[in-house]
N, C-alpha and C. Protein backbone atom coordinates (compact mmCIF):
# COMPACT_ATOMS: atom_id res chain seq x y z
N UNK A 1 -21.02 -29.69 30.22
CA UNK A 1 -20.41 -30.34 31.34
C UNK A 1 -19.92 -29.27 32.31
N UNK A 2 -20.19 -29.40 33.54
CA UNK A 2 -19.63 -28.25 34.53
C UNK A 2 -18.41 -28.87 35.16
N UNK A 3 -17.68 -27.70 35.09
CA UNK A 3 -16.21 -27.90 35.70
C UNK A 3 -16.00 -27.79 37.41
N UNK A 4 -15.28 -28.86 37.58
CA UNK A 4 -14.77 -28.98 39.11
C UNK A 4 -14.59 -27.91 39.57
N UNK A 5 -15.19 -27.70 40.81
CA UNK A 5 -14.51 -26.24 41.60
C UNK A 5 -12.95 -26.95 42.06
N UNK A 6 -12.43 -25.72 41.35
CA UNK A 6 -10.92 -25.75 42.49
C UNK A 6 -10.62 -26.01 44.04
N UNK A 7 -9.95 -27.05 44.33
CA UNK A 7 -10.19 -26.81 45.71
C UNK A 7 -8.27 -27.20 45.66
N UNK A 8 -7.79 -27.44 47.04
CA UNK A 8 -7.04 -27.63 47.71
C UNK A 8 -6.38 -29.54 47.04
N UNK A 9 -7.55 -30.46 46.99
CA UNK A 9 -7.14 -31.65 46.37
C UNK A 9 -7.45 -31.80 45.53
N UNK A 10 -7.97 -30.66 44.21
CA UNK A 10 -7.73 -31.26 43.10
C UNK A 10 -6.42 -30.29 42.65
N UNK A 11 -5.40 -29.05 43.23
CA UNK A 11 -5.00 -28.86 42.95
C UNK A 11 -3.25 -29.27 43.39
N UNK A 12 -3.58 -30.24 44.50
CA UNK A 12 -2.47 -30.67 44.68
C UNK A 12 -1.59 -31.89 43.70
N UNK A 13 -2.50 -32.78 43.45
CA UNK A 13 -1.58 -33.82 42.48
C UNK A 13 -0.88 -32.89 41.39
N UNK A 14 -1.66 -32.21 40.75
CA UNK A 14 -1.28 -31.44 39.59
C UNK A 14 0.25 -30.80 40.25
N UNK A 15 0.53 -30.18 41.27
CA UNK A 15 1.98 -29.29 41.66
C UNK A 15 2.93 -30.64 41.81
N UNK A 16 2.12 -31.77 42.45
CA UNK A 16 2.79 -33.25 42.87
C UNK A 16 3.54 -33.31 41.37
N UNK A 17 2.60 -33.56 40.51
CA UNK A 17 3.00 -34.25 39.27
C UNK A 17 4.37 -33.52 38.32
N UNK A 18 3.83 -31.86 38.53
CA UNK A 18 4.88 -30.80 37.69
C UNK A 18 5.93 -30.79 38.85
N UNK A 19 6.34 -30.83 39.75
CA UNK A 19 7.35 -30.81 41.29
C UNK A 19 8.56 -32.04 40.55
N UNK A 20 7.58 -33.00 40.18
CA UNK A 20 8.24 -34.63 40.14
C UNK A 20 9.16 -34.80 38.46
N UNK A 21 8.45 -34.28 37.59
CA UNK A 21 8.36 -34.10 35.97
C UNK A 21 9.71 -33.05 36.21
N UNK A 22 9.58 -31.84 36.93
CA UNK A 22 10.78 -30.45 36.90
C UNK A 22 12.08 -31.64 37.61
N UNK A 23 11.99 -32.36 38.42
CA UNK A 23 12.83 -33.05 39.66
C UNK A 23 13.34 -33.95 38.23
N UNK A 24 12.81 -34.66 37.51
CA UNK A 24 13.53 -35.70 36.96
C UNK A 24 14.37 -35.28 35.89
N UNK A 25 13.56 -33.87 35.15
CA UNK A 25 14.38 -32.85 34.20
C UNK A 25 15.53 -32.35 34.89
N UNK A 26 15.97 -32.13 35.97
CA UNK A 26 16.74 -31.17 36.17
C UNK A 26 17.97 -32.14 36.82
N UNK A 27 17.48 -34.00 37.53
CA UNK A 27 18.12 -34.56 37.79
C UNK A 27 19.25 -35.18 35.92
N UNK A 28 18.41 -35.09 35.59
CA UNK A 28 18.90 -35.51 33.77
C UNK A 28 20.15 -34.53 33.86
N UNK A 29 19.75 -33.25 33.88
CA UNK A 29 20.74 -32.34 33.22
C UNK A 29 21.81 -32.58 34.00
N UNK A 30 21.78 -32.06 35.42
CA UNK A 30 22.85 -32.47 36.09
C UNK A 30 23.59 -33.45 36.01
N UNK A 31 23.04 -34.85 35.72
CA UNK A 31 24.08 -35.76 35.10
C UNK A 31 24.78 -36.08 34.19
N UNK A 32 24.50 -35.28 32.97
CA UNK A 32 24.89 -34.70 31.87
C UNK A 32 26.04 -33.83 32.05
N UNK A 33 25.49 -32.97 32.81
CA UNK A 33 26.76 -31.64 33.19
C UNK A 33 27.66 -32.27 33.96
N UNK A 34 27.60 -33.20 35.17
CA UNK A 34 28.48 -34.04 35.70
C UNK A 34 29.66 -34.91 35.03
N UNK A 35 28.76 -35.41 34.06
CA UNK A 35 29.96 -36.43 33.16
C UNK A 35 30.70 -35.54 32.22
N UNK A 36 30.03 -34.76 31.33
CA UNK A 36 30.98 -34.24 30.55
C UNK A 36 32.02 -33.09 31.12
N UNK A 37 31.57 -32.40 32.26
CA UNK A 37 32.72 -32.10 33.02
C UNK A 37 33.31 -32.83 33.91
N UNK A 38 33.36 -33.84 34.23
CA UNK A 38 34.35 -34.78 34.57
C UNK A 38 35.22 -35.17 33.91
N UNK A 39 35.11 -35.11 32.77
CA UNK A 39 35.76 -35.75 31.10
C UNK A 39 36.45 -34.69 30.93
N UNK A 40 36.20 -33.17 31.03
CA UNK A 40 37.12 -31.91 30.90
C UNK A 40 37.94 -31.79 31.63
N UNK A 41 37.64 -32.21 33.32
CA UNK A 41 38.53 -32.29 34.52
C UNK A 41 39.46 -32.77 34.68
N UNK A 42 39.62 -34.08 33.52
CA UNK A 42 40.44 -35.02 33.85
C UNK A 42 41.58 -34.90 32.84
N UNK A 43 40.78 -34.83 31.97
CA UNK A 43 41.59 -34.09 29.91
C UNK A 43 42.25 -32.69 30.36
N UNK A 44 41.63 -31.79 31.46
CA UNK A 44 43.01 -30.57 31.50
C UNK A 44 43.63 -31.22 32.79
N UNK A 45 43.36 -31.63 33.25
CA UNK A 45 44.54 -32.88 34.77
C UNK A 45 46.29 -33.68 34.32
N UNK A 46 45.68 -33.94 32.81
CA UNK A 46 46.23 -34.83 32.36
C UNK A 46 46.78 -34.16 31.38
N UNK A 47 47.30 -32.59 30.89
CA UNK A 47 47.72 -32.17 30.07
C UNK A 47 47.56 -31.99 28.72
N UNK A 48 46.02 -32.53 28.60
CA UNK A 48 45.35 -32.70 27.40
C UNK A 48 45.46 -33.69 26.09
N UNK A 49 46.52 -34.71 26.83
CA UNK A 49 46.16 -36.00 26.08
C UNK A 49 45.39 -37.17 26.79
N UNK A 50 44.74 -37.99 25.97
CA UNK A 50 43.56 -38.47 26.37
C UNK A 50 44.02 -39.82 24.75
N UNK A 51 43.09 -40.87 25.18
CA UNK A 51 43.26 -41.98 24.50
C UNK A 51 42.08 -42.81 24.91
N UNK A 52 41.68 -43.62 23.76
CA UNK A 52 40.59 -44.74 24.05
C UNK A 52 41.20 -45.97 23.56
N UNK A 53 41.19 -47.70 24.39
CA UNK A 53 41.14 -48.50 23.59
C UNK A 53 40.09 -48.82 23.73
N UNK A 54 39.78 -49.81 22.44
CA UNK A 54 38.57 -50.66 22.58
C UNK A 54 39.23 -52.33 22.53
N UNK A 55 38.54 -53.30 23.27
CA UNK A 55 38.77 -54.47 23.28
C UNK A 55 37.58 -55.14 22.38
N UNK A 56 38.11 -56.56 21.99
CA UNK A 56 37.36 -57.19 21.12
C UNK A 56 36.18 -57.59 21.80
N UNK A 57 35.55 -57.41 23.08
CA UNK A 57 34.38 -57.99 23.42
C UNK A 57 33.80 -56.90 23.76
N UNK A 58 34.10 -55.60 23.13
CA UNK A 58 33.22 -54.54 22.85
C UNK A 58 33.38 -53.26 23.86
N UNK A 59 34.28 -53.04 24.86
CA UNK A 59 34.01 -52.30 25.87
C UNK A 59 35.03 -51.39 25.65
N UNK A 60 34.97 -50.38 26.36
CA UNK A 60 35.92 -49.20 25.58
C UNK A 60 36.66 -48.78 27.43
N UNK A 61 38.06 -48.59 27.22
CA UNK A 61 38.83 -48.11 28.39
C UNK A 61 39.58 -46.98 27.88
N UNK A 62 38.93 -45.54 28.71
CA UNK A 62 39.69 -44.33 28.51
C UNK A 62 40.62 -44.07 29.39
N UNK A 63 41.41 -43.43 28.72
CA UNK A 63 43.25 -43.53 29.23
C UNK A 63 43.63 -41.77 29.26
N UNK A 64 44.05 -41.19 30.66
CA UNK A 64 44.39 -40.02 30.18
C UNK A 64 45.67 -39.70 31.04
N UNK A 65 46.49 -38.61 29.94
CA UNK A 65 48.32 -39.06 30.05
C UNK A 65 48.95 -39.09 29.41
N UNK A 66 50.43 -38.62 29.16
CA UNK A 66 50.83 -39.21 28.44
C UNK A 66 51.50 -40.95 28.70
N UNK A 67 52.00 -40.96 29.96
CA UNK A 67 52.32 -42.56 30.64
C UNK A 67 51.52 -43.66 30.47
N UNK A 68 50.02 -43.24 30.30
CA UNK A 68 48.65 -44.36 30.78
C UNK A 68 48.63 -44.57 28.64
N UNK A 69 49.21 -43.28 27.88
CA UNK A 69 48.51 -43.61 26.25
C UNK A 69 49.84 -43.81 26.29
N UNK A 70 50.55 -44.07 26.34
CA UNK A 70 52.34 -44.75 25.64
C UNK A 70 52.99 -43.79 24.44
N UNK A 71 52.84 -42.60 24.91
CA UNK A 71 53.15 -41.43 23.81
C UNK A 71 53.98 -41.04 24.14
């Protein structure tokens, strides 16, 4: 079987595709790094107490403070 010559459009989807694949990897991380330093931001804001309740219909409310955890 003979191979495609390289040209200009068969090598563009391919940068399209790795451009888009790097873009969604790197959008991941950043939101990763976003939340869990937000969670550090707020835990040294707040003097490093921090509290979770959970309610009976399953949802969880984080509390950070000592005023907001009743300590």
């Amino acid at each position: 079987m003979k191979d495609a010559p390289i040209t200009p459009t068969t090598v563009r989807p391919l940068r399209v595709v790795g451009a888009v694949g790097a873009g969604v990897v790197a959008v991941m991380l950043l939101t990763t790094a976003i939340h869990a330093g937000s969670h550090q931001y707020r835990l040294w804001r707040a003097g490093g107490v921090w509290c979770a309740t959970l309610s009976p219909d399953g949802t969880v409310t984080e509390a950070y403070g000592v005023e907001a955890c009743g300590q």
